[in-house]
Protein backbone atom coordinates (compact mmCIF):
# COMPACT_ATOMS: atom_id res chain seq x y z
CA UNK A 1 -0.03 -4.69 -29.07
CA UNK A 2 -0.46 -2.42 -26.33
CA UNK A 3 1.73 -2.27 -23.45
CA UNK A 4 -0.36 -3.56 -20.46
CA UNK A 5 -1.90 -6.48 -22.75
CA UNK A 6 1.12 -7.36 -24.10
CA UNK A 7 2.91 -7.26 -20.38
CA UNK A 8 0.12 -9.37 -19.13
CA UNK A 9 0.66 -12.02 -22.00
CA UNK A 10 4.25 -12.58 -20.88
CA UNK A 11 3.45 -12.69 -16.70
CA UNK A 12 0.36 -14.85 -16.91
CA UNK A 13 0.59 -18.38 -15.85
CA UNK A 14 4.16 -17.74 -14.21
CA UNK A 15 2.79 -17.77 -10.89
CA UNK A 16 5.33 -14.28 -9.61
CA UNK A 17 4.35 -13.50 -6.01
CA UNK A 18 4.15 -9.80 -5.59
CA UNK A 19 4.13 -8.48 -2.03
CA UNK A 20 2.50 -5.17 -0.71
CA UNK A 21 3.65 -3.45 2.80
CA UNK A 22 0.85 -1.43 2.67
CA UNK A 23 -2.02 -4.21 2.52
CA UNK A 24 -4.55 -2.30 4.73
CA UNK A 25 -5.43 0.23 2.40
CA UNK A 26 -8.26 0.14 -0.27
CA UNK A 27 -6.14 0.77 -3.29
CA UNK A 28 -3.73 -2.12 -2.86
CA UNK A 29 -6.49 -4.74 -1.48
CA UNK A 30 -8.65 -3.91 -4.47
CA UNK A 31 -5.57 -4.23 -7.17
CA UNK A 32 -4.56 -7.27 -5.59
CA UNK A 33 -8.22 -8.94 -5.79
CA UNK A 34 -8.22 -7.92 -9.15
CA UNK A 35 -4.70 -9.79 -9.72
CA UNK A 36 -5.47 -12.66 -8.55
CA UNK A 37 -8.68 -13.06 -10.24
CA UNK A 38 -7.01 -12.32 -13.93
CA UNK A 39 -4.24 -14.96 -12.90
CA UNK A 40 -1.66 -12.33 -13.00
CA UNK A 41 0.30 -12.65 -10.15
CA UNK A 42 -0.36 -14.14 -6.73
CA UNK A 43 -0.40 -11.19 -4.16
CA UNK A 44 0.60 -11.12 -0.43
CA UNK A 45 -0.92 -8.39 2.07
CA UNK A 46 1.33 -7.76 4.58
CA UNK A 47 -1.38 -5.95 7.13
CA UNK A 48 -3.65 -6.47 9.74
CA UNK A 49 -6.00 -9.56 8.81
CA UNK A 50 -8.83 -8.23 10.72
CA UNK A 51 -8.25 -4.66 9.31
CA UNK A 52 -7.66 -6.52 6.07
CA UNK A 53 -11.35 -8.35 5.25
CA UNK A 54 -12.90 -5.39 7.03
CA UNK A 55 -12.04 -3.08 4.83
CA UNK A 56 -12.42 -5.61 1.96
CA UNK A 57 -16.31 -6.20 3.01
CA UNK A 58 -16.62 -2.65 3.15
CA UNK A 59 -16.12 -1.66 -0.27
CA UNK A 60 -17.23 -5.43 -1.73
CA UNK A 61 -13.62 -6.65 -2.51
CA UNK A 62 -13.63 -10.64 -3.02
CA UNK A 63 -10.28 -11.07 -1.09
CA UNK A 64 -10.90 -15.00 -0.65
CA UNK A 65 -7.95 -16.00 -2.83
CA UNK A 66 -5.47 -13.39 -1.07
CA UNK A 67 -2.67 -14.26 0.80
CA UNK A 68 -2.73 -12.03 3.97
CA UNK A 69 0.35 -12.29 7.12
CA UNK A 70 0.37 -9.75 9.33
CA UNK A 71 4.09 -9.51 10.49
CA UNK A 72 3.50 -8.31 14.71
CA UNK A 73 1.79 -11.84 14.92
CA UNK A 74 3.48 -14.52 12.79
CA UNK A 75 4.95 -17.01 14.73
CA UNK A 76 8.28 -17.18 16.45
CA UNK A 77 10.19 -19.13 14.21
CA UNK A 78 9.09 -17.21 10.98
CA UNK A 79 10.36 -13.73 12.27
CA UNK A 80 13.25 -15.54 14.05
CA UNK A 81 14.43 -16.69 10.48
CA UNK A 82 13.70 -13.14 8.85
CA UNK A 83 15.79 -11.65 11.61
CA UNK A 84 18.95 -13.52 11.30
CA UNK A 85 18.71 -13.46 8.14
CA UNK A 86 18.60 -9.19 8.68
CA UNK A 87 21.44 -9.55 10.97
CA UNK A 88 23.50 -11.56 8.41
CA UNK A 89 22.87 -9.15 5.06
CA UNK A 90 23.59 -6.13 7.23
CA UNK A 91 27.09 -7.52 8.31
CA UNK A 92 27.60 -5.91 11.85
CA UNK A 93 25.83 -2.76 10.61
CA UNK A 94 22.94 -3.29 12.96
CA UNK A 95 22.53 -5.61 15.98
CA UNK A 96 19.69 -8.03 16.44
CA UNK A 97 18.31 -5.71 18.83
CA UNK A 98 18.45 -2.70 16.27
CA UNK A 99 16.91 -5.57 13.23
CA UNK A 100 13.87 -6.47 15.17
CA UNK A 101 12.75 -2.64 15.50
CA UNK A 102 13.74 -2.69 11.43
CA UNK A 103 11.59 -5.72 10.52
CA UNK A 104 8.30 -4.06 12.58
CA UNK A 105 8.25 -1.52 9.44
CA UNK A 106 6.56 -3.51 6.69
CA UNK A 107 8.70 -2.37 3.98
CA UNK A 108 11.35 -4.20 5.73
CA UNK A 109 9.33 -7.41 6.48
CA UNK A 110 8.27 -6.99 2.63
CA UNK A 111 11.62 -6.69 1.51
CA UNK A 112 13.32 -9.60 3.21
CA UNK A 113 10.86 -11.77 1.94
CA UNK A 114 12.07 -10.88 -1.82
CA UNK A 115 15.52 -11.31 -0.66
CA UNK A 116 14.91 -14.63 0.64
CA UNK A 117 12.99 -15.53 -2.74
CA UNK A 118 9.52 -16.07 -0.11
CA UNK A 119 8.41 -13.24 -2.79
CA UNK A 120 9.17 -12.21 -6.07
CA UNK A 121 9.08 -8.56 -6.19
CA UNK A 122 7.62 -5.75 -4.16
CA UNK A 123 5.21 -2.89 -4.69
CA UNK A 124 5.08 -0.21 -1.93
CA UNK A 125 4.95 3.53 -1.90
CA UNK A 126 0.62 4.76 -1.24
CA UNK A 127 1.13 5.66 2.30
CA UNK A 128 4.98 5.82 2.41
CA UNK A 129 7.36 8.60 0.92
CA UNK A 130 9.51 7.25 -1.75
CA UNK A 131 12.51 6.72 0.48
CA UNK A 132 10.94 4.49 2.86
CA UNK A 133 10.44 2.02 -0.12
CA UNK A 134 13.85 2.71 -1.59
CA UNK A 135 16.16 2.35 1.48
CA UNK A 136 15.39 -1.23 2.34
CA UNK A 137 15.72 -2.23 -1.16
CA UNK A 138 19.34 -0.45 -1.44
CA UNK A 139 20.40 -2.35 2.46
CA UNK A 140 18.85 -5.49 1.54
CA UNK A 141 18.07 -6.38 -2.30
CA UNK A 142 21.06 -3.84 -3.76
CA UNK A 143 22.28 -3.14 -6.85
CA UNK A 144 22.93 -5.47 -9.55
CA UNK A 145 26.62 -6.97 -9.68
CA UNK A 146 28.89 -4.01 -11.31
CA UNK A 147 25.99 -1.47 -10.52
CA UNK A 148 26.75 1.10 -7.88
CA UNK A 149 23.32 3.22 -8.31
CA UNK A 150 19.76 2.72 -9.20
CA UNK A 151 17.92 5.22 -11.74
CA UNK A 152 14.26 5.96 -12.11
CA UNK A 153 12.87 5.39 -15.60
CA UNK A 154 9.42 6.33 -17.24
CA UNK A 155 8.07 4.50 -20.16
CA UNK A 156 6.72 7.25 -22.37
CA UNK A 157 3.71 6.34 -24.76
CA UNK A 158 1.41 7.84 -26.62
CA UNK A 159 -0.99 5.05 -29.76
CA UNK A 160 2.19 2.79 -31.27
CA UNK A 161 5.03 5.01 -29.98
CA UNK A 162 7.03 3.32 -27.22
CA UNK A 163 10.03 5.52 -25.52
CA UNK A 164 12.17 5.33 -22.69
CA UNK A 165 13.39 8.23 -20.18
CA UNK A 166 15.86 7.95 -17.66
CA UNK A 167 17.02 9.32 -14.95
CA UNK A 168 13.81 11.36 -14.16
CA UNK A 169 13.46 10.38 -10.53
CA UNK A 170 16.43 9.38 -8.56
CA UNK A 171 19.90 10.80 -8.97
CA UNK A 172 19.68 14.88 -9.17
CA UNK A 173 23.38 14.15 -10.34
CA UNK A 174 25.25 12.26 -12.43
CA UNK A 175 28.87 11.92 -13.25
CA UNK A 176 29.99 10.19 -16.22
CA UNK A 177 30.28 6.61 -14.94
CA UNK A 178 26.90 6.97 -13.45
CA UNK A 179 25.38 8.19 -16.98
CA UNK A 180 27.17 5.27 -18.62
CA UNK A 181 25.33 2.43 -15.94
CA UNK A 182 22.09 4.15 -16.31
CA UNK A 183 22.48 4.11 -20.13
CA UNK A 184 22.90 0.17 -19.90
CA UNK A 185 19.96 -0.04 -17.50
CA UNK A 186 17.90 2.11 -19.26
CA UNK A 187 18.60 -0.57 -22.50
CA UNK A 188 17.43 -3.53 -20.19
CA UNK A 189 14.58 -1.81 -19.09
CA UNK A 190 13.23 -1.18 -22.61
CA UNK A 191 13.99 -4.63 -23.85
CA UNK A 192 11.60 -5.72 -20.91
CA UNK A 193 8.55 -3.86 -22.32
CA UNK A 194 9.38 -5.22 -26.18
CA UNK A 195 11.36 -2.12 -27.36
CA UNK A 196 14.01 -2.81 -29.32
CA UNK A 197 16.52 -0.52 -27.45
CA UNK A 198 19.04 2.14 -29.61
CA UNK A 199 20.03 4.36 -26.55
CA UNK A 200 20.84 7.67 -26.98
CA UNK A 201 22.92 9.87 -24.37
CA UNK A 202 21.48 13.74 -24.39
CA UNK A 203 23.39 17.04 -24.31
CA UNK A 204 23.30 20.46 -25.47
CA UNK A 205 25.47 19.34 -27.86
CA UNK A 206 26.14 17.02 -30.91
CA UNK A 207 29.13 15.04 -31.37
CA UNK A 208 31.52 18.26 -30.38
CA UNK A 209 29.32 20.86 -31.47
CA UNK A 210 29.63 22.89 -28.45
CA UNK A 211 32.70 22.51 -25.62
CA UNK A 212 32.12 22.48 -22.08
CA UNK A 213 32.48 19.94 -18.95
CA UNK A 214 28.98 19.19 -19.60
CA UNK A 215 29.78 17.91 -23.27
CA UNK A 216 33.03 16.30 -22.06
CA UNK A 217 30.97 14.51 -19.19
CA UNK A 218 28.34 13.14 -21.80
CA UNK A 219 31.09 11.97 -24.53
CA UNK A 220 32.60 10.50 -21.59
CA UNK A 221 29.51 8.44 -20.81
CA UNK A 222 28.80 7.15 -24.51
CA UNK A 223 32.70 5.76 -24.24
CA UNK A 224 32.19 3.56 -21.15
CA UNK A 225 28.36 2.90 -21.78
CA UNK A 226 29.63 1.54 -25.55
CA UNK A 227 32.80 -0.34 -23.66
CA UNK A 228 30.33 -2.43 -21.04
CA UNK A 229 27.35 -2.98 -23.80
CA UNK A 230 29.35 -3.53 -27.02
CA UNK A 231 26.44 -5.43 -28.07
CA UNK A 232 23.81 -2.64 -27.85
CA UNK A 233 23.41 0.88 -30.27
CA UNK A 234 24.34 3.62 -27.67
CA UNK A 235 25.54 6.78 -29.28
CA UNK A 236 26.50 10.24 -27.80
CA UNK A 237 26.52 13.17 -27.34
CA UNK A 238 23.59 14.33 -29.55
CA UNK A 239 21.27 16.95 -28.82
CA UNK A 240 17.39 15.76 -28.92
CA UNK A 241 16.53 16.66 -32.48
CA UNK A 242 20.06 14.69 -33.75
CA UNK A 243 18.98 11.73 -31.81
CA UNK A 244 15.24 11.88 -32.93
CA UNK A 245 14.37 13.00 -35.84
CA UNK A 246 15.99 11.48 -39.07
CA UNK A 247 17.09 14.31 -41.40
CA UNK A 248 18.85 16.07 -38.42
CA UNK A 249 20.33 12.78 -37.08
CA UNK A 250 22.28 12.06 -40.74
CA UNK A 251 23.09 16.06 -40.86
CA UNK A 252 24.55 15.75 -37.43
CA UNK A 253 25.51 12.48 -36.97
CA UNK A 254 26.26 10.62 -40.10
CA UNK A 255 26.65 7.20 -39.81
CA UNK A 256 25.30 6.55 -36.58
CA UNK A 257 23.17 3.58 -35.76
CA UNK A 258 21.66 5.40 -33.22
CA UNK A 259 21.13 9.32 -34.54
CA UNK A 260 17.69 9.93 -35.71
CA UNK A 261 15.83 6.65 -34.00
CA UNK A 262 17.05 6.82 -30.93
CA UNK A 263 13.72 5.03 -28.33
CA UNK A 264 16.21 4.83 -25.18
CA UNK A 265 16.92 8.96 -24.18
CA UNK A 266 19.31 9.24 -21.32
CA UNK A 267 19.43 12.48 -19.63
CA UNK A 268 22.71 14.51 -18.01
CA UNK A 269 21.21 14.88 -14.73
CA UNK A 270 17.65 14.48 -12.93
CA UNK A 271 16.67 17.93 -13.50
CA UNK A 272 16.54 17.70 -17.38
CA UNK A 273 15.33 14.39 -16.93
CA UNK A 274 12.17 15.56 -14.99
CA UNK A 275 11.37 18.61 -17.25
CA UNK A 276 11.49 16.25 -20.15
CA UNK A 277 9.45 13.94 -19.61
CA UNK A 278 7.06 16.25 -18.03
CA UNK A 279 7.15 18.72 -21.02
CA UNK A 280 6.48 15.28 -23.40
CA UNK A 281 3.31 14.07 -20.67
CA UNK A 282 1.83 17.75 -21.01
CA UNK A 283 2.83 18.94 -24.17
CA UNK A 284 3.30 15.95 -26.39
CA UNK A 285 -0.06 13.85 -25.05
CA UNK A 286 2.29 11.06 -23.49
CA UNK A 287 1.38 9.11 -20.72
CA UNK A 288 4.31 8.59 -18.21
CA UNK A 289 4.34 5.21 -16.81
CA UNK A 290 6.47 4.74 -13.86
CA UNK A 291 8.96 5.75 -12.00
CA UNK A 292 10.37 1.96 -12.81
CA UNK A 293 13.57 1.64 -10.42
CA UNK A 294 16.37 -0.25 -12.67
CA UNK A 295 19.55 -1.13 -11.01
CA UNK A 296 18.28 -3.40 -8.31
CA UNK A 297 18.73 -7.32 -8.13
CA UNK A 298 14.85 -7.70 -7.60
CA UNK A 299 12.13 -5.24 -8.81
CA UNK A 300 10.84 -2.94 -6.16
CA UNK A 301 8.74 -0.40 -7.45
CA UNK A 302 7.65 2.55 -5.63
CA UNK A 303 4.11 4.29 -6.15
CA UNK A 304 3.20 7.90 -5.76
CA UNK A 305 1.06 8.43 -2.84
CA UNK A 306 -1.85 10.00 -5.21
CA UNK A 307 -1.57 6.67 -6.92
CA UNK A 308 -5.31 4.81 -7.45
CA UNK A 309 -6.17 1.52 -7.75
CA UNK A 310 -5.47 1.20 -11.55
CA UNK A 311 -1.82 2.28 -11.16
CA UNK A 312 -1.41 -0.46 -8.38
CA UNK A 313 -2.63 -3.04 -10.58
CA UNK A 314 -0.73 -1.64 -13.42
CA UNK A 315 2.98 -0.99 -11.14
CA UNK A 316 2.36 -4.33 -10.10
CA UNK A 317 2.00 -6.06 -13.70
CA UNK A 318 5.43 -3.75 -14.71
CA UNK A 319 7.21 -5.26 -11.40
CA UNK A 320 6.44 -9.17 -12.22
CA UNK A 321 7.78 -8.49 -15.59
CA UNK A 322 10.77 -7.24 -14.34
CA UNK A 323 10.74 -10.24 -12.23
CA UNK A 324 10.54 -12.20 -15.64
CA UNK A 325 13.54 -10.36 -16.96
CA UNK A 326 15.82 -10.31 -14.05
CA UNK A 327 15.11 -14.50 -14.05
């Protein structure tokens, strides 16, 4: 099945509430409306309300089903509660004074209302640069329990084929305990969007072919990725063609479970993870779909300010079925 229909299969009917900072702009109202009308999720637009139907009347949006709050004017006791609850998750990191300036940026206000459970996941990142959408996440959300980093992974298709890349979009490095958590993420990720993960940890090298710190950090990874996910195929270090293609995966690697079917690829370090997936989008006929933060315990999901109103609708439809699979 493909990807979208089958994602929508699994998120329709369970009622996730998505919220959007940036609910004044075209793009997001018309992916919400759209939402909401296929029974998707239920959207909030965190925006001006006036702004809001304005804008919606403008380009013929039906918005009548939307929720809309516009966080300068809710009342007293609603931003009193979001602020001490600010002032509690930042521990003495920021006083009340210092919250209330935070909560006025709506990726804050959006934010806290995942981490009070008000909203299920959060899509931001049209108007913003990435780290706007990222840094509340990682002071308010954070990582998972025995995570210390989120990754950025793309979901690489192209007809039946189904692959996963990671990190292409968030760590530029990675030492061997951070290649070993996003190896596990990476394995969560693709279980999400019905791949049947066997995750395989990238070098230069295969299985000692070459020496180096680079090959040492790698071999290093597959150890502690293999000792927290005993459960899941992760093998390393194997070059690309060992890990992909059959023949060279039982010349290379013989016996592996992983060698020559590997659908999880986890790369040394942001810069070969980039140029990867890239050179598999351009050259191979892929399309990239994400970057899908992993690490986090809620899905926030940041969008690339070129992003239209299709890839709102779709990063939205990928962020309630994370919501699905952190539940």
């Amino acid at each position: 099945m493909e990807l979208f229909e089958s994602l929508k299969q699994k998120i329709s009917g369970q009622n996730k509430t998505i919220v959007f900072p940036e609910g004044e702009d075209v793009r997001i109202i018309g992916a919400a409306s759209r939402l909401a009308a296929d029974g998707l999720v239920k959207p909030i637009l965190l925006g001006d309300q006036d702004k809001i139907k304005q804008v919606a009347a403008e380009h013929q949006i039906d918005i009548s089903t939307l929720s809309i709050s516009n966080p300068l004017t809710v009342p007293e006791d609603e931003k009193q509660k979001l602020l001490d609850a600010l002032v509690a998750r930042r521990k003495g990191k920021n006083t009340p004074e210092q919250a209330a300036e935070m909560l006025k940026d709506p990726n804050y206000w959006g934010t806290m209302l995942v981490f009070l459970d008000e909203a299920d996941g959060m899509v931001s990142g049209a108007i913003h640069p990435t780290g706007d959408t990222v840094r509340p996440a990682l002071q308010i959300i954070k990582t998972k329990p025995g995570v210390k980093r989120i990754s950025g992974a793309f979901i690489m298709q192209k007809g039946d084929q189904r692959y996963v890349f990671a990190d292409c979009a968030i760590n530029i490095e990675l030492d061997a305990e951070g290649m070993a958590e996003v190896a596990v993420e990476s394995a969560h990720t693709a279980k999400v969007f019905d791949i049947d993960p066997k995750v395989a940890l990238l070098s230069f090298s295969t299985k000692g072919s070459a020496k180096g710190e680079m090959v040492t950090k790698v071999a290093d990874a597959t150890k502690l990725a293999q000792e927290a996910a005993p459960d899941l195929p992760i093998d390393g270090e194997l070059q690309f063609d060992a890990a992909f293609v059959s023949e060279v995966g039982e010349l290379k690697a013989p016996g592996s479970k992983v060698a020559g079917h590997a659908n999880v690829f986890v790369f040394p370090e942001l810069q070969s993870g980039n140029i990867g997936y890239k050179i598999a989008q351009r050259f191979g006929g892929f399309e990239a779909i994400g970057p899908i933060l992993q690490g986090l315990n809620k899905p926030v999901s940041d969008l690339s300010r070129g992003a239209n109103e299709e890839d709102v609708y779709k990063v939205a439809i990928i962020t309630a079925a994370q919501a699905l699979g952190i539940d």
